[in-house]
Protein backbone atom coordinates (compact mmCIF):
# COMPACT_ATOMS: atom_id res chain seq x y z
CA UNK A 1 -8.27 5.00 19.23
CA UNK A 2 -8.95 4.75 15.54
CA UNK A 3 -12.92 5.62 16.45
CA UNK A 4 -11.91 8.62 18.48
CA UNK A 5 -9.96 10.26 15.71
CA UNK A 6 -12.62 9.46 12.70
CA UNK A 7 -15.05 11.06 15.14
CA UNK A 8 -12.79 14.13 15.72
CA UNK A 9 -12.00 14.77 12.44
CA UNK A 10 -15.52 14.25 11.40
CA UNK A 11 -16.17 17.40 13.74
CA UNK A 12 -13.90 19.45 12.55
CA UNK A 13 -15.29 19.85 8.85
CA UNK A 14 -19.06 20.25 9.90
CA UNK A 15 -20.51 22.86 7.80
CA UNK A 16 -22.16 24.91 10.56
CA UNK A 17 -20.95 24.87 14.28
CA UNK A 18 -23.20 22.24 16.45
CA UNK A 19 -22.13 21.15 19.74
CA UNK A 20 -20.96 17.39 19.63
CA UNK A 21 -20.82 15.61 23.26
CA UNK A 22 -17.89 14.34 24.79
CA UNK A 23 -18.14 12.48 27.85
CA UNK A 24 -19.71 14.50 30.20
CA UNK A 25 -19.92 18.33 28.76
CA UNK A 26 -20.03 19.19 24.78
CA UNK A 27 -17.51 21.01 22.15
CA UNK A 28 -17.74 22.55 18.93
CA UNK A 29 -15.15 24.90 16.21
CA UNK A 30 -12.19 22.88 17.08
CA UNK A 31 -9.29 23.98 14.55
CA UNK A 32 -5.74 21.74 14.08
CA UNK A 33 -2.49 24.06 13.13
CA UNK A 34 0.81 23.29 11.97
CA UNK A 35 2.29 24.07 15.16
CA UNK A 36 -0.10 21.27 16.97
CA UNK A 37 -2.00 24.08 18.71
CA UNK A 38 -5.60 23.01 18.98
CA UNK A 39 -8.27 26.02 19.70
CA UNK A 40 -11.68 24.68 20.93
CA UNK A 41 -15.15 25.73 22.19
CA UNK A 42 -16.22 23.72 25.60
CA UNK A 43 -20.00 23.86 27.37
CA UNK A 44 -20.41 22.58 30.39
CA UNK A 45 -24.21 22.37 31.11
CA UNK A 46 -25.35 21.66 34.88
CA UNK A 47 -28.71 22.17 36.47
CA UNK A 48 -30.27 25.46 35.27
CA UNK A 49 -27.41 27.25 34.05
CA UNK A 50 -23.51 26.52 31.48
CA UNK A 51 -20.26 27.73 30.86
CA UNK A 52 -18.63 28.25 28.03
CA UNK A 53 -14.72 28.15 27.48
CA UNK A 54 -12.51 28.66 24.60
CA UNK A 55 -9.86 26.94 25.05
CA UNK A 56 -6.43 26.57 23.06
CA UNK A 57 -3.89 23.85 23.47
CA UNK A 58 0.26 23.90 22.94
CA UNK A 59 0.33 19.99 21.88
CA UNK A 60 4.00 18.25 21.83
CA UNK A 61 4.17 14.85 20.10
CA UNK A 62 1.02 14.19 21.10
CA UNK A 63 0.61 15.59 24.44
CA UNK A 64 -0.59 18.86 25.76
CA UNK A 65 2.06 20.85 27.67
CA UNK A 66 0.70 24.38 27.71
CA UNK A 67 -3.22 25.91 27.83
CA UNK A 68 -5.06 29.45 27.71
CA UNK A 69 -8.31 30.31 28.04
CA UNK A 70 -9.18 33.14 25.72
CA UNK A 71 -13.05 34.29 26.98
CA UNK A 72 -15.44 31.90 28.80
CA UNK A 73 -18.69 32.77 29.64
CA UNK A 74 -21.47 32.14 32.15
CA UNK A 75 -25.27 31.54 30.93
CA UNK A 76 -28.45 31.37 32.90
CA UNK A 77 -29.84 28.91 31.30
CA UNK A 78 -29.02 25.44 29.68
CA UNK A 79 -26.53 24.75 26.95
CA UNK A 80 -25.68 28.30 26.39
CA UNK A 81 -28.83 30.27 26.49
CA UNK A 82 -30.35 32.84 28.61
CA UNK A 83 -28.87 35.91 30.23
CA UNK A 84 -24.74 36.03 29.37
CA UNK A 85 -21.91 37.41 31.80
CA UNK A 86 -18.25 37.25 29.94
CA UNK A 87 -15.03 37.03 30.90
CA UNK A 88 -11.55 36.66 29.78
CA UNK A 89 -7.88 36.62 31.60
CA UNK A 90 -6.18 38.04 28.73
CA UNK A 91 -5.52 34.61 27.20
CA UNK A 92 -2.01 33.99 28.74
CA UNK A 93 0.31 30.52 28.41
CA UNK A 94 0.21 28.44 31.67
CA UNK A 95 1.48 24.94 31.67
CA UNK A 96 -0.93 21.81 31.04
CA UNK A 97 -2.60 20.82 34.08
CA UNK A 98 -4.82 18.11 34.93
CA UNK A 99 -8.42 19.46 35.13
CA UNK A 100 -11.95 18.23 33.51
CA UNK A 101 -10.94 18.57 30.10
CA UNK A 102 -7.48 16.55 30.79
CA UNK A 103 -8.52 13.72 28.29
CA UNK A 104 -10.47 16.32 25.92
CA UNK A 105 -7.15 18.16 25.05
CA UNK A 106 -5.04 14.87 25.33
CA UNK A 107 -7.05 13.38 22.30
CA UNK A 108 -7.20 16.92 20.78
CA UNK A 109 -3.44 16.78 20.61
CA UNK A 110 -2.96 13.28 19.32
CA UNK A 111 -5.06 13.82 16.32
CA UNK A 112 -2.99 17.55 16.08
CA UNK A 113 0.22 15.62 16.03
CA UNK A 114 -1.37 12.97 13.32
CA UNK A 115 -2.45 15.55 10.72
CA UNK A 116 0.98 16.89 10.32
CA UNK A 117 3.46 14.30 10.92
C-alpha cells in the first residue's frame, strides 16, 4: 500500500502531463482537494482506436461514494491520437459504482483522504 501511494503522489507533481499506466489502461493530471474530490484523466487504448475520460471522484474516508464524468472522448487511433469525436453528459453526481476504474478511484481516494487528515 505504501508503494501505491509513493507512486501516486509521484504522479501528481510531474512537471508536464505524461500518461502513467495503471493496470490495464493509463492516467495522467490527477489533482487531490480538501474536500477528498479527486479529478483525473483515464485512456483506455484497445486495438486501433482509445477513449479518453475525465473523471472526478466524491471520496469519504477513503472510499469513493459519488462520480461524474465531465467530457470523454473517442480517438481513431492509439493512445489518444488520430481523428477526435467529444462528448460530455453535463458532468452530473451519480453514486460510486463498480466499473473498470473501481480500484483506480478506490486508491485515488485513499491517498485523497491521507493528504488531508
Amino acid at each position: 500500500m505504501r508503494y501505491v501511494f509513493i507512486l501516486i503522489m509521484s504522479m501528481s507533481f510531474s512537471a508536464h502531463a505524461e500518461w502513467r499506466e495503471f493496470e490495464n489502461f493509463y492516467m495522467k493530471d490527477i489533482e487531490f482537494t480538501a474536500n477528498q474530490r479527486v479529478s483525473v484523466q483515464v485512456l483506455v487504448d484497445a486495438d486501433g482506436f482509445s477513449f479518453i475520460w475525465h473523471m472526478q471522484y466524491q471520496c469519504d474516508n477513503g472510499v469513493p461514494t459519488k462520480e461524474r464524468n465531465f467530457w470523454h472522448a473517442y480517438y481513431e487511433g492509439r493512445m489518444g491520437t488520430g481523428n477526435v469525436t467529444y462528448g460530455s453528459e453535463g458532468a452530473p453526481w451519480v453514486p460510486f459504482r463498480d466499473n473498470r476504474f473501481t480500484q483506480l478511484a478506490t486508491q485515488l481516494c485513499q491517498v485523497a483522504n491521507t493528504r488531508f487528515d
